[in-house]
C-alpha atoms as a PDB file:
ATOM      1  CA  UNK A   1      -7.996 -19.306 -19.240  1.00  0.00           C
ATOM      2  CA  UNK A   2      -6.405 -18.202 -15.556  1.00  0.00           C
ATOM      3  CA  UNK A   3      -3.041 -17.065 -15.801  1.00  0.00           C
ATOM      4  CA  UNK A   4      -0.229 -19.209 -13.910  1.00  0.00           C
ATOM      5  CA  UNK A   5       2.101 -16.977 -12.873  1.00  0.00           C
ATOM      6  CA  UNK A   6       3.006 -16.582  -9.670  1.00  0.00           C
ATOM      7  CA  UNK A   7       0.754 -13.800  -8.377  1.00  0.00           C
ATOM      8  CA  UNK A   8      -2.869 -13.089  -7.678  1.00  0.00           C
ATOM      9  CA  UNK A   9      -5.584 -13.203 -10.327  1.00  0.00           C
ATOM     10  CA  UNK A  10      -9.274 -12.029  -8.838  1.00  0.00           C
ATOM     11  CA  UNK A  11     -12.034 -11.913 -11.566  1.00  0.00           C
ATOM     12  CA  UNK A  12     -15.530 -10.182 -10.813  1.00  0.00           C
ATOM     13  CA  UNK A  13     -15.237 -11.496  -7.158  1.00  0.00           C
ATOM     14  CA  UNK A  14     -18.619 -10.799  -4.885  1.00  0.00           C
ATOM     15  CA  UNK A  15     -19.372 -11.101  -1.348  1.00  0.00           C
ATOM     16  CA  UNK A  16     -21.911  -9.794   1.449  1.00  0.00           C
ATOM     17  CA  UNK A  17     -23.098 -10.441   4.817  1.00  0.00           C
ATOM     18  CA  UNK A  18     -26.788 -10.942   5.053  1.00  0.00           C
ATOM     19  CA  UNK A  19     -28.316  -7.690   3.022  1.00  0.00           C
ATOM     20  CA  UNK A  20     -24.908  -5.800   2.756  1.00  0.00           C
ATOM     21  CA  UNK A  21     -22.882  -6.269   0.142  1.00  0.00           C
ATOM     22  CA  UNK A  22     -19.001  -5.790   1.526  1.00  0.00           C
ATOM     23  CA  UNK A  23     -17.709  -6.615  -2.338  1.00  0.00           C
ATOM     24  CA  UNK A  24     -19.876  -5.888  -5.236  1.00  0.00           C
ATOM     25  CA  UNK A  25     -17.593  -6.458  -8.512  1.00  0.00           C
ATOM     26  CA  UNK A  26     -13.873  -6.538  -7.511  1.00  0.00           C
ATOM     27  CA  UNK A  27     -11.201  -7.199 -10.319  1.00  0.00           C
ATOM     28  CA  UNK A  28      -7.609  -7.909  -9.095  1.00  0.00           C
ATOM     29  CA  UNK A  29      -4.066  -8.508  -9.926  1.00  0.00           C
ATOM     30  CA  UNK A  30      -1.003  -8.207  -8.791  1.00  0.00           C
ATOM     31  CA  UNK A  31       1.505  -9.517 -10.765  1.00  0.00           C
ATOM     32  CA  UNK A  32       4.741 -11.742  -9.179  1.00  0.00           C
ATOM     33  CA  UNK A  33       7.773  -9.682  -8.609  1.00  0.00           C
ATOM     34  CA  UNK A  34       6.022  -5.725  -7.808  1.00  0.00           C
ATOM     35  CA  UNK A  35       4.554  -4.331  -4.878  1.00  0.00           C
ATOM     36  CA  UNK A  36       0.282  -3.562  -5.775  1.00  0.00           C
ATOM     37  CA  UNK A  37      -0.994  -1.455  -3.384  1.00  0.00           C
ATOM     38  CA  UNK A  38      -4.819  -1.255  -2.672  1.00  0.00           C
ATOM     39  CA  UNK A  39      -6.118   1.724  -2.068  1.00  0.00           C
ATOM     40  CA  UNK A  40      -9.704   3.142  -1.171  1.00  0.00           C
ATOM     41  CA  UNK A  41     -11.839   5.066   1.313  1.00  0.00           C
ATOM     42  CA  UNK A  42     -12.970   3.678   4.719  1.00  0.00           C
ATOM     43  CA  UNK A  43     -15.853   0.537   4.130  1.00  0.00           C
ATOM     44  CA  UNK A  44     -14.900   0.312   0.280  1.00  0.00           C
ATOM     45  CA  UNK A  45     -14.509  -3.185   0.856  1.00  0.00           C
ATOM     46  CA  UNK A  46     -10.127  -3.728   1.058  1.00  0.00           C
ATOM     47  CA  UNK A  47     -10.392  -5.864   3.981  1.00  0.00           C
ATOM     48  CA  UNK A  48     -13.235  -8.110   2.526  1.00  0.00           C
ATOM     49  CA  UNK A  49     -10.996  -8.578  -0.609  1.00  0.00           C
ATOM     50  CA  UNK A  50      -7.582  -9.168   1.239  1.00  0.00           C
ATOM     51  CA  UNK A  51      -9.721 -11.893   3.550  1.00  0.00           C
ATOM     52  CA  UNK A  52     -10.879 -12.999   0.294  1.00  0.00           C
ATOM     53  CA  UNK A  53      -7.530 -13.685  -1.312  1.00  0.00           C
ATOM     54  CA  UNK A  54      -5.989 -14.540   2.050  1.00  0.00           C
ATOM     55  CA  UNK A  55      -8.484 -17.739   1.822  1.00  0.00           C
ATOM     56  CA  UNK A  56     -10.293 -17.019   4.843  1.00  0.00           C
ATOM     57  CA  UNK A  57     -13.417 -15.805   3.490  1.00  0.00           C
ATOM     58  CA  UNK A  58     -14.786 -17.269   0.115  1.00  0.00           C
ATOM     59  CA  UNK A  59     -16.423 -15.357  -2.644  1.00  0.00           C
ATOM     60  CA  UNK A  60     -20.239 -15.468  -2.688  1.00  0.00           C
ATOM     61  CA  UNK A  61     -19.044 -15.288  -6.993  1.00  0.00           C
ATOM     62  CA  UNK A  62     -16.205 -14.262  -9.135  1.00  0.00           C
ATOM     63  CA  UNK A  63     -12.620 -16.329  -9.051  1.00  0.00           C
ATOM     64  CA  UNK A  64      -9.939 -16.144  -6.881  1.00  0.00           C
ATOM     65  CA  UNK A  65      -6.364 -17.547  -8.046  1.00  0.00           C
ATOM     66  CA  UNK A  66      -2.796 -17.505  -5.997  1.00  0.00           C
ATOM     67  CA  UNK A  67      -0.393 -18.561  -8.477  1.00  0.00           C
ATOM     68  CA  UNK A  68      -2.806 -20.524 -10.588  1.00  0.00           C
ATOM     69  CA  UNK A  69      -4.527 -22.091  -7.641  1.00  0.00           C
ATOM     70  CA  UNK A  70      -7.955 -21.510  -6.647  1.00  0.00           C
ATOM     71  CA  UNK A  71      -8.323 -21.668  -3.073  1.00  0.00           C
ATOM     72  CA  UNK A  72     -11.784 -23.222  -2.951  1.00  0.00           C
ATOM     73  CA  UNK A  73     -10.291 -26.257  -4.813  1.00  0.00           C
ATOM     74  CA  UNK A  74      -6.843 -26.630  -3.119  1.00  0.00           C
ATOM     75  CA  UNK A  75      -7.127 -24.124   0.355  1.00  0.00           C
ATOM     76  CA  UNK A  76      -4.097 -25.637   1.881  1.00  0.00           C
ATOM     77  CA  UNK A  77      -1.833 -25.157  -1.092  1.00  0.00           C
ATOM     78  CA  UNK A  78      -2.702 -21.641  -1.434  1.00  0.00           C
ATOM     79  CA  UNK A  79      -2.243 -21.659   2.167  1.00  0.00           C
ATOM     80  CA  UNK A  80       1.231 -22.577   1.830  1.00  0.00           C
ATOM     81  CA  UNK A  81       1.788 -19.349  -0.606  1.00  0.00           C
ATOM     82  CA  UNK A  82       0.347 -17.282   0.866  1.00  0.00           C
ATOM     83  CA  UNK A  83       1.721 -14.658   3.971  1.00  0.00           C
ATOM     84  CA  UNK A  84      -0.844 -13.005   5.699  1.00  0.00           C
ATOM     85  CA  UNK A  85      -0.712 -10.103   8.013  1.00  0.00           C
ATOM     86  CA  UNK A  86      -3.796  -8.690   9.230  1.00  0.00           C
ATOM     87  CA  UNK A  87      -4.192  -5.063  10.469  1.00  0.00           C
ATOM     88  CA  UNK A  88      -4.771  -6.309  14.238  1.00  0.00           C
ATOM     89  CA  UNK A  89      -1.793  -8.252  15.475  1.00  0.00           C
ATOM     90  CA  UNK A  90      -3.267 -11.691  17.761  1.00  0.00           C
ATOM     91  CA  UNK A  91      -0.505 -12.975  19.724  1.00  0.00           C
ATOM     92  CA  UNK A  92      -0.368 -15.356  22.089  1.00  0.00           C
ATOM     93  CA  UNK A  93       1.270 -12.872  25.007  1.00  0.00           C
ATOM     94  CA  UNK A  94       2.681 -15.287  27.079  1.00  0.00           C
ATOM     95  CA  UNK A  95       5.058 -16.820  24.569  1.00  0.00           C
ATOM     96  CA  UNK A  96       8.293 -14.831  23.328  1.00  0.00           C
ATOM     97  CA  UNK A  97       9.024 -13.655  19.994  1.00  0.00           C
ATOM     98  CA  UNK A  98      11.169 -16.157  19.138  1.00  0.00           C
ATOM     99  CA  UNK A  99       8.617 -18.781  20.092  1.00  0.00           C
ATOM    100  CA  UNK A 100       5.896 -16.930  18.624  1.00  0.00           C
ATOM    101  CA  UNK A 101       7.737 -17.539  15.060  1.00  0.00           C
ATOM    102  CA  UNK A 102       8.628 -21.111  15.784  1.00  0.00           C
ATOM    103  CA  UNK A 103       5.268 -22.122  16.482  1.00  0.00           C
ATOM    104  CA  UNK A 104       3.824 -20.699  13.328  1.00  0.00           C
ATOM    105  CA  UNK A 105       6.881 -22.301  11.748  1.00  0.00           C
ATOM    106  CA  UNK A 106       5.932 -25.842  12.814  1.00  0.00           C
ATOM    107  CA  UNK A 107       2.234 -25.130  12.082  1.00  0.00           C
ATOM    108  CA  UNK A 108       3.444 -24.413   8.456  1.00  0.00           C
ATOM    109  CA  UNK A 109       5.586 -27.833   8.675  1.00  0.00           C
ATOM    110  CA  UNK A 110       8.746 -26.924   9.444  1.00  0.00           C
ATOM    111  CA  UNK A 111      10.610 -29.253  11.614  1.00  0.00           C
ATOM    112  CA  UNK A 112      11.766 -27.099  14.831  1.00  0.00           C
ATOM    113  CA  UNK A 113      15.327 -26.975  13.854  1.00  0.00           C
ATOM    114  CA  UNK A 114      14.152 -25.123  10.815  1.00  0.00           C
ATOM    115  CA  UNK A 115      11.901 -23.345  12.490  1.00  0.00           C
ATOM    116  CA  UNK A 116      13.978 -22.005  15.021  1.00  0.00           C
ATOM    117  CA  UNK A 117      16.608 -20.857  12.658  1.00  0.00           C
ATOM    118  CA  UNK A 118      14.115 -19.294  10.769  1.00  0.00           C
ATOM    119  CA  UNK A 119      12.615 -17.420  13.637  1.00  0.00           C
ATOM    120  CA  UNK A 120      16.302 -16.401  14.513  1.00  0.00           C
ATOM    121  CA  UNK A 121      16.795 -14.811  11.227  1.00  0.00           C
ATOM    122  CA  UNK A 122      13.299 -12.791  10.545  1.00  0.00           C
ATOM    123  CA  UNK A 123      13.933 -11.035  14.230  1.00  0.00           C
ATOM    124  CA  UNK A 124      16.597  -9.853  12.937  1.00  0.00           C
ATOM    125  CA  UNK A 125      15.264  -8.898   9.421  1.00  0.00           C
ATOM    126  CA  UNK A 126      12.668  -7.198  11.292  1.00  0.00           C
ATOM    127  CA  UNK A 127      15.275  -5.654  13.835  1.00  0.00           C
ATOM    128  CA  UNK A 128      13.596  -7.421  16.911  1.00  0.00           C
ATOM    129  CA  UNK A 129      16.451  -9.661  17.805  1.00  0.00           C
ATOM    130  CA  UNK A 130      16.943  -7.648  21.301  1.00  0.00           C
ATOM    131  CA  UNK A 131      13.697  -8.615  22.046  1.00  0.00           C
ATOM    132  CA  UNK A 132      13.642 -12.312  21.291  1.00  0.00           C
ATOM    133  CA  UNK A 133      13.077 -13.514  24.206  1.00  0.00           C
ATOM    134  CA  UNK A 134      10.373 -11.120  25.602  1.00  0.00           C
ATOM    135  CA  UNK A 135       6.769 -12.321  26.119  1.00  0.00           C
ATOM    136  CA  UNK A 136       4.687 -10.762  23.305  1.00  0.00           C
ATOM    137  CA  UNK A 137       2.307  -8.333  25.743  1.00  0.00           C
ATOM    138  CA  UNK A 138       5.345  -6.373  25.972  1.00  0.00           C
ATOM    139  CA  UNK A 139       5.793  -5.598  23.186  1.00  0.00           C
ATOM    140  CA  UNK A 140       4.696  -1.993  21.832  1.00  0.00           C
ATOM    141  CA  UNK A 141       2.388  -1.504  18.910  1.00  0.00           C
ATOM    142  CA  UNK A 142       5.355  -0.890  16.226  1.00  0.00           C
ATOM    143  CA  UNK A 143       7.174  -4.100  17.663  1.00  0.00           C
ATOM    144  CA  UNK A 144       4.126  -6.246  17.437  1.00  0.00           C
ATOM    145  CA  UNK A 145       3.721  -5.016  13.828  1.00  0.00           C
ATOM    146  CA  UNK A 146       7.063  -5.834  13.158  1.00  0.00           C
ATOM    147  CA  UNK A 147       6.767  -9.558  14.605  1.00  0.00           C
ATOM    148  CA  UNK A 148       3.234  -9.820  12.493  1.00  0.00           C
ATOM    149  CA  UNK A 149       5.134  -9.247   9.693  1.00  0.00           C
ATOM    150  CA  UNK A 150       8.398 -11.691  10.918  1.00  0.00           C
ATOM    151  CA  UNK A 151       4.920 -14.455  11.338  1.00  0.00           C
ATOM    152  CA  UNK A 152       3.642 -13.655   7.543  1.00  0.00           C
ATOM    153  CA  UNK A 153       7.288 -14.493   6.348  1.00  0.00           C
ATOM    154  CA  UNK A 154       7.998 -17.645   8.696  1.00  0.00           C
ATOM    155  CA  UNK A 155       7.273 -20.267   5.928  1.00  0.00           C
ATOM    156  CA  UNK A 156       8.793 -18.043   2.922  1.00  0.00           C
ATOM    157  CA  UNK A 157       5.731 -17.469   1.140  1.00  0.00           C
ATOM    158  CA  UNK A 158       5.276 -16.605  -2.701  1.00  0.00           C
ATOM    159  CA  UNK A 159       2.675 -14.164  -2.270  1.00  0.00           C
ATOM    160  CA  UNK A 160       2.164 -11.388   0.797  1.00  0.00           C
ATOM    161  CA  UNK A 161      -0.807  -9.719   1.957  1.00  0.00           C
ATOM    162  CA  UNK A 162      -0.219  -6.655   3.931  1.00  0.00           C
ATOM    163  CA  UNK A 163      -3.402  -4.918   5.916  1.00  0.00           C
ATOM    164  CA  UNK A 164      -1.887  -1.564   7.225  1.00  0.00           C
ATOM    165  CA  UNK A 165       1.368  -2.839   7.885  1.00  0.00           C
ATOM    166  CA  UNK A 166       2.807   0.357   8.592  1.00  0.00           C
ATOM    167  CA  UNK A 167       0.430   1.162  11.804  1.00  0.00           C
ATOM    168  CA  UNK A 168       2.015   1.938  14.337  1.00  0.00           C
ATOM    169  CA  UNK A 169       5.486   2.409  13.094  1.00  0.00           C
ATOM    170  CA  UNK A 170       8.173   4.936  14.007  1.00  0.00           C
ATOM    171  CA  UNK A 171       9.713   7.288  11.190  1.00  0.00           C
ATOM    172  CA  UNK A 172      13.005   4.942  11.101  1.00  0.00           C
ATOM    173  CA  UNK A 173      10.830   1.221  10.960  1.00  0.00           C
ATOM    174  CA  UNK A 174       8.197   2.618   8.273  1.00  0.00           C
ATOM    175  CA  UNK A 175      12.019   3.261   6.376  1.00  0.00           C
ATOM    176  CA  UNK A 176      12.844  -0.217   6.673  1.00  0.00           C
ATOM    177  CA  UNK A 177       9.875  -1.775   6.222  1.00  0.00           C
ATOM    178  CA  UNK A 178       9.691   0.111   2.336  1.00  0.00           C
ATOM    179  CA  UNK A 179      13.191  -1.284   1.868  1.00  0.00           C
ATOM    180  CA  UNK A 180      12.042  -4.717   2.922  1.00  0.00           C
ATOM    181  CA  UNK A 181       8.827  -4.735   0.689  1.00  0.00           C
ATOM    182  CA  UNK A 182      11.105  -3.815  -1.909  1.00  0.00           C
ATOM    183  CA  UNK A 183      13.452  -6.564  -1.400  1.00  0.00           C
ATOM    184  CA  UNK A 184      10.924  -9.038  -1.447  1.00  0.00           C
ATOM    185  CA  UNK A 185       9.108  -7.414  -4.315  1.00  0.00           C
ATOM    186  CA  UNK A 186      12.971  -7.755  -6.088  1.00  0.00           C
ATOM    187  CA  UNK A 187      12.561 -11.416  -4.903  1.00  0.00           C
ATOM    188  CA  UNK A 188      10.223 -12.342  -6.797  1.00  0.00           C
ATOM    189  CA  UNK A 189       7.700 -12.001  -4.509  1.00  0.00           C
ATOM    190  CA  UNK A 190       3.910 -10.622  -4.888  1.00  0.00           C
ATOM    191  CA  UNK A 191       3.242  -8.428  -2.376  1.00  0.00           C
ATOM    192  CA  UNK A 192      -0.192  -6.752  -1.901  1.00  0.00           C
ATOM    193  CA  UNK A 193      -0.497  -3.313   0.418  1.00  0.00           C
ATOM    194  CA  UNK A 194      -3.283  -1.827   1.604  1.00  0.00           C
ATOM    195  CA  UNK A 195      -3.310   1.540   3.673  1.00  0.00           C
ATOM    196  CA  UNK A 196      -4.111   5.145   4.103  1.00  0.00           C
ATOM    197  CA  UNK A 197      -1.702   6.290   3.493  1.00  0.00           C
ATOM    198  CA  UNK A 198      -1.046   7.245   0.326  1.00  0.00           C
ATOM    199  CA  UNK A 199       2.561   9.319  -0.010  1.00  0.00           C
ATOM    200  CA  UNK A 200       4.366   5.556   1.577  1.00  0.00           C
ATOM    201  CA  UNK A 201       2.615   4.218  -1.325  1.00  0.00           C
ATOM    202  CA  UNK A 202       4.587   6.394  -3.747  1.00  0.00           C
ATOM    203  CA  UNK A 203       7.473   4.848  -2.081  1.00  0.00           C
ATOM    204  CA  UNK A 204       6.643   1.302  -2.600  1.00  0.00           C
ATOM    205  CA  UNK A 205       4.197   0.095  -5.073  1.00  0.00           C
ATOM    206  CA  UNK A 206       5.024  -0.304  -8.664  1.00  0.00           C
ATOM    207  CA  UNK A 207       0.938  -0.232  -9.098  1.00  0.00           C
ATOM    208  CA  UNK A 208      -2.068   0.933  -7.265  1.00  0.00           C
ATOM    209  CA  UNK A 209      -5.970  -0.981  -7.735  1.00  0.00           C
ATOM    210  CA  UNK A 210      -8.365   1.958  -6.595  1.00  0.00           C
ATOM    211  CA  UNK A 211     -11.547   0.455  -5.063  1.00  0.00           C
ATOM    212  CA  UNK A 212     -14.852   1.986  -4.228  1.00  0.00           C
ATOM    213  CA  UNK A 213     -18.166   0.818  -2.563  1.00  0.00           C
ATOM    214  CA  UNK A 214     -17.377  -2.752  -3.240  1.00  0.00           C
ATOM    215  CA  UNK A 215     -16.123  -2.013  -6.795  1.00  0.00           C
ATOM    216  CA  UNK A 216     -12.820  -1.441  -8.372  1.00  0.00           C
ATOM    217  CA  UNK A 217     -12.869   1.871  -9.781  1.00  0.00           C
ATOM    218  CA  UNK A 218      -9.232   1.635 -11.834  1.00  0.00           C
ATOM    219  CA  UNK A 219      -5.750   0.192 -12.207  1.00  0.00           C
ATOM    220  CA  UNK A 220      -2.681   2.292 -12.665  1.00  0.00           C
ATOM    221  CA  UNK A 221       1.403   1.409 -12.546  1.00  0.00           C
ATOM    222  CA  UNK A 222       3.140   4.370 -10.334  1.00  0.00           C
ATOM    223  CA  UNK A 223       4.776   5.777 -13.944  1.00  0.00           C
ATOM    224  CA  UNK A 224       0.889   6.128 -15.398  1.00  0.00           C
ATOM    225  CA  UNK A 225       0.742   8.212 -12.118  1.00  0.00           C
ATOM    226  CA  UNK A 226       3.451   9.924 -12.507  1.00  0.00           C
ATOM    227  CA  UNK A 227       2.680  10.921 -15.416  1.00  0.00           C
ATOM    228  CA  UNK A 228      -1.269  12.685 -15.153  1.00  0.00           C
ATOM    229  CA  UNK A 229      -1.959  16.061 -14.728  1.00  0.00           C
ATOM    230  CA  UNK A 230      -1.044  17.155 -11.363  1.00  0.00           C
ATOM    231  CA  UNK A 231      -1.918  19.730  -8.739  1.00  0.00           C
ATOM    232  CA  UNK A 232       1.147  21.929  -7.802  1.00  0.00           C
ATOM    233  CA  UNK A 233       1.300  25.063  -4.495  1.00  0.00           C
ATOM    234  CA  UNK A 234       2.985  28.311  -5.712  1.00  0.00           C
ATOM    235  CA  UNK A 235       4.466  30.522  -2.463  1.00  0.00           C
ATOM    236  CA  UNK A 236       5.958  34.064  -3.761  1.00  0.00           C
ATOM    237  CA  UNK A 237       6.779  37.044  -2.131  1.00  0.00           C
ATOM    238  CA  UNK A 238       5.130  39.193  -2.370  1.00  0.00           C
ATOM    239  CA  UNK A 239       1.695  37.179  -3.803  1.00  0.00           C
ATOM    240  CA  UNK A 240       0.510  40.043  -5.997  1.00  0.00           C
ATOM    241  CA  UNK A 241       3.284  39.614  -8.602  1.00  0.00           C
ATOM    242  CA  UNK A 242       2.607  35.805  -8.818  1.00  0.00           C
ATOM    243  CA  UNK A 243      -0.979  36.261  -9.743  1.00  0.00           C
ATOM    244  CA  UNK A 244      -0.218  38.959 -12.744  1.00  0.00           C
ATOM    245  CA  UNK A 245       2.073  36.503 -14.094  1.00  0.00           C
ATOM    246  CA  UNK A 246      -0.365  33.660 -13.716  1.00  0.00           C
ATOM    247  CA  UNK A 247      -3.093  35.567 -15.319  1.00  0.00           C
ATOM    248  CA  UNK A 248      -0.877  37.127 -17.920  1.00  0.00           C
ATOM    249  CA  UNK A 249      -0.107  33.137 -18.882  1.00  0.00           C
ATOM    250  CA  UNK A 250      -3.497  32.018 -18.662  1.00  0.00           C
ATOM    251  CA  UNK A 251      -2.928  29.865 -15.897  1.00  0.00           C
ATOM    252  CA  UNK A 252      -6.148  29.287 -13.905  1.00  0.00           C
ATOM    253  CA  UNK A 253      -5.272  29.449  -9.909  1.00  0.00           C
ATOM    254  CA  UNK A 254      -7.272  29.252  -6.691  1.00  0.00           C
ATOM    255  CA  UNK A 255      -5.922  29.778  -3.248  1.00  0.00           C
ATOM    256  CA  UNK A 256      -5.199  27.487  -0.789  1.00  0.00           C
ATOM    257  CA  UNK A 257      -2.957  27.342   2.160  1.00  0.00           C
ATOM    258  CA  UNK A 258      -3.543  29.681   5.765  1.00  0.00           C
ATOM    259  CA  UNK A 259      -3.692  32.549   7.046  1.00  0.00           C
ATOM    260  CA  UNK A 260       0.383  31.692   7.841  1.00  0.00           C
ATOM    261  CA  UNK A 261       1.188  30.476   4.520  1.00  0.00           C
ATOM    262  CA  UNK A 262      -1.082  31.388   1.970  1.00  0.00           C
ATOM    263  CA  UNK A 263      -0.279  29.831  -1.372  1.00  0.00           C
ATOM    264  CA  UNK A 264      -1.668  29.685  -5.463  1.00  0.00           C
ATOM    265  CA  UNK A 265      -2.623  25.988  -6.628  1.00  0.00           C
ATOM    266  CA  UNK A 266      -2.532  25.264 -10.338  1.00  0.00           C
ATOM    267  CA  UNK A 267      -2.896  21.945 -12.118  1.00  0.00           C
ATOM    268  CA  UNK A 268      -0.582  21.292 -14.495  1.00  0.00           C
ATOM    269  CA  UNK A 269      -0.482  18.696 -17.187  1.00  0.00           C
ATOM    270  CA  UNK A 270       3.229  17.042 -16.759  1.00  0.00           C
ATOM    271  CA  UNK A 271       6.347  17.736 -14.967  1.00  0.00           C
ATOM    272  CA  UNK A 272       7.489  19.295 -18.481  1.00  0.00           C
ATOM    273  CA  UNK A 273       4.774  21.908 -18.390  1.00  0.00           C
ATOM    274  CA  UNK A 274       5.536  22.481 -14.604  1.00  0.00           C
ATOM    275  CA  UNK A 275       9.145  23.399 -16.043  1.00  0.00           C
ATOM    276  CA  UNK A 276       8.432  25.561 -18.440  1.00  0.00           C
ATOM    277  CA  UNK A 277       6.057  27.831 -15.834  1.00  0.00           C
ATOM    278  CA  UNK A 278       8.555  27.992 -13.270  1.00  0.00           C
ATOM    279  CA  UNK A 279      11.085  29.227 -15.893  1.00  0.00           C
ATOM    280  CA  UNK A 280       8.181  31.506 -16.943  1.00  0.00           C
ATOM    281  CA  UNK A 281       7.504  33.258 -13.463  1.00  0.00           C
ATOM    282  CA  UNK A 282      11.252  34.002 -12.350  1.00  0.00           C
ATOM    283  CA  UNK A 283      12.077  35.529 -16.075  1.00  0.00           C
ATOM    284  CA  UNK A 284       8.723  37.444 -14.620  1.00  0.00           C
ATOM    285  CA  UNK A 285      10.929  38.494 -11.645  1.00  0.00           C
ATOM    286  CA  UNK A 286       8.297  36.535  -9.568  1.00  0.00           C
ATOM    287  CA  UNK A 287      10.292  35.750  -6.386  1.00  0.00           C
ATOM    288  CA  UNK A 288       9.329  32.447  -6.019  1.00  0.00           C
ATOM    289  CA  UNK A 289       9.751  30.545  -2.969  1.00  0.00           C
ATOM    290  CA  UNK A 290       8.063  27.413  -3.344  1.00  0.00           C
ATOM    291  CA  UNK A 291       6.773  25.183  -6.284  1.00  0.00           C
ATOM    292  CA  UNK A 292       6.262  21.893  -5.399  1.00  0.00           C
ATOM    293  CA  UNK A 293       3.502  19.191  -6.403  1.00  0.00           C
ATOM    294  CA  UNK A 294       0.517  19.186  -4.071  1.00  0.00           C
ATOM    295  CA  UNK A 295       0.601  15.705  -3.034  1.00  0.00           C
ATOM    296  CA  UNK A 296       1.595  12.303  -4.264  1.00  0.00           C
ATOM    297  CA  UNK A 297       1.409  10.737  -7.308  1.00  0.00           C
ATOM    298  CA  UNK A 298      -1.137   7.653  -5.733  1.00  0.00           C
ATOM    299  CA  UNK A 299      -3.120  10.531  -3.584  1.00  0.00           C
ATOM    300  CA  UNK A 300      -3.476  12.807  -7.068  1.00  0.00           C
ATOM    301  CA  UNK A 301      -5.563   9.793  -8.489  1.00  0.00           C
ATOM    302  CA  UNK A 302      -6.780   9.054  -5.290  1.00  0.00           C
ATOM    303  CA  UNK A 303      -8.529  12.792  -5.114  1.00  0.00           C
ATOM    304  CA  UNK A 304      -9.897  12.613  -8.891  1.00  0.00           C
ATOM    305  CA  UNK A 305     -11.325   9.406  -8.463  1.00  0.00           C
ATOM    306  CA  UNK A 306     -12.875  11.341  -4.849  1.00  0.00           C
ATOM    307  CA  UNK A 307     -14.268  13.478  -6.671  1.00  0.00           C
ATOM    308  CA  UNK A 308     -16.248  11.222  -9.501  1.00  0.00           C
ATOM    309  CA  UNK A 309     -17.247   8.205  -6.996  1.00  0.00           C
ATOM    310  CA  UNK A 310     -15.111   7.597  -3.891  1.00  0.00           C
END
C-alpha cells in the first residue's frame, strides 16, 4: 500500500535516455512537515529524479506519489501540489516581477485579484518588493533566484522542489532563504533540496537521501549524522607536543592543513569522545589552539559514502 500523507513517496523509480541510464534504482521520501535534502556527486542522477517527481519527466519503472497521488494517473492534481523551481531561472524578461507572479498565478487558477495580492506578498517574502516593477532581464542572478522561488510558491503548494536554490545568492539572502525553508518546513510543508553544498544543508534539512550513479546509496535524519564518527583538525603550538600526547593516547593522526597552517586530523567516534581528548591534551599542557570538526555533519557522510561508491 502507498502511504497518503502529504509528502513524496518514490519506489524503485528508473529512467534513461536512449542507452544511458540517468536513474537506475532510486528510492525516495520525504516526509510532510521536514526539509529532505538530496545530495550526490555531479551526473548521479538528482535532476532526473527532481524532474521525475516534479511530473515533467515520467519513470521508464518504479512509482512516483505526491501526497498519495501518482502523477501518471492524475498529472494536474499533483500539479497543483507541487512547487517547482528549477536550477535555471526562464523568465519572460520583458514582464516585471510583479507580473511575472501574477501570470503564473492565473495559470494556476487564481482569479487576478488573488493573484495580484499574492504576487504582492511573496516579493516581499522574498525581499524583492523594491523591485516589483522592474522587467525581469534586470534582474541579477540572486534576484532572479529569489523571484523563481516567489513563482514555486505563487499557488501555495503542499510539496516544494528546490534545484540549487541557493545559486547565486549573497551571504545575507542564502540566511533568509534557510529561515524561509524552515518556515515552510514548520508549515507543514515538504520541501525537497538539492545542492552542493553540503555545510547549508546542515542548516536546513532534518534528512539527507545520498544518491549515486542512478542509485540511492542511503537515508539518514541530520541527528543519525550528528551522531557518526567524525573527522576533527587539531592546531597546537608548538605541533611536537600534540603528537606525543596523541601517540601516548593511542590516537591515530595524519596531517593535513598547509604549509601556513599545518594541522593533526583524527576521527573520533562522538562528540563525547571528542570531549574527553580535548580534556586529555590540555591536562597534557598541549597548548591547543584549535579543535574543531572537519566538516559538516551531511559532508562527513557525504565523504564515507565517496570513498565506498560516489
Amino acid at each position: 500500500m502507498i502511504e497518503t500523507y502529504g509528502g513524496i513517496v518514490a519506489r524503485g523509480v528508473r529512467r534513461s535516455f536512449g542507452s544511458v541510464e540517468a536513474v537506475r534504482n532510486i528510492d525516495f521520501e520525504a516526509p510532510a512537515g521536514e526539509v529532505t535534502a538530496l545530495i550526490g556527486p555531479n551526473g548521479s542522477g538528482k535532476t532526473t529524479l527532481l524532474l521525475m517527481l516534479a511530473s515533467l519527466l515520467a519513470p521508464d519503472a518504479g512509482t512516483v506519489h505526491i501526497s498519495g497521488v501518482d502523477p501518471q494517473e492524475d498529472v494536474t492534481a499533483v500539479r497543483r501540489l507541487i512547487g517547482w523551481m528549477p536550477d535555471t531561472l526562464g523568465v519572460w524578461e520583458s514582464l516585471t516581477a510583479t507580473e511575472v507572479l501574477t501570470t503564473m498565478g492565473t495559470l494556476y487558477g487564481l482569479d487576478r485579484t488573488a493573484s495580484h495580492a499574492r504576487a504582492v506578498l511573496l516579493l516581499e517574502t522574498v525581499k524583492l518588493s523594491d523591485l516589483a516593477d522592474q522587467p525581469a532581464r534586470v534582474l541579477s542572478r540572486g534576484q532572479q533566484q529569489r523571484l523563481s522561488l516567489a513563482r514555486a510558491l505563487i499557488h501555495d503548494p503542499q510539496v516544494l522542489l528546490l534545484d540549487e536554490p541557493a545559486s547565486g545568492l549573497d551571504p545575507g539572502s542564502r540566511v533568509e532563504l534557510r529561515r524561509l525553508l524552515r518556515t515552510l518546513a514548520g508549515q507543514g510543508k515538504a520541501v525537497v533540496v538539492s545542492s552542493h553544498v553540503l555545510a547549508e544543508l546542515d542548516e536546513i534539512a532534518d534528512r539527507a537521501v545520498f544518491v549515486s550513479r542512478g542509485e540511492s546509496v542511503k537515508t539518514q535524519t541530520l541527528n543519525e549524522a550528528g551522531a557518526q564518527a567524525r573527522r576533527y583538525t587539531i592546531r597546537a603550538e608548538p605541533l611536537e607536543p600534540l603528537a606525543a600526547a596523541l601517540e601516548r593516547r593511542g590516537v591515530a593522526f595524519k596531517v593535513s592543513g598547509d604549509i601556513r597552517r599545518a594541522e593533526y586530523e583524527v576521527l573520533l567516534g562522538s562528540t563525547t569522545e571528542a570531549a574527553a581528548l580535548l580534556r586529555t591534551l590540555v591536562m597534557d599542557d598541549v597548548v591547543v589552539t584549535a579543535f574543531a570538526a572537519a566538516g559538516g555533519a551531511l559532508e562527513e557522510t557525504y565523504m564515507s559514502l565517496e570513498a565506498d561508491q560516489l
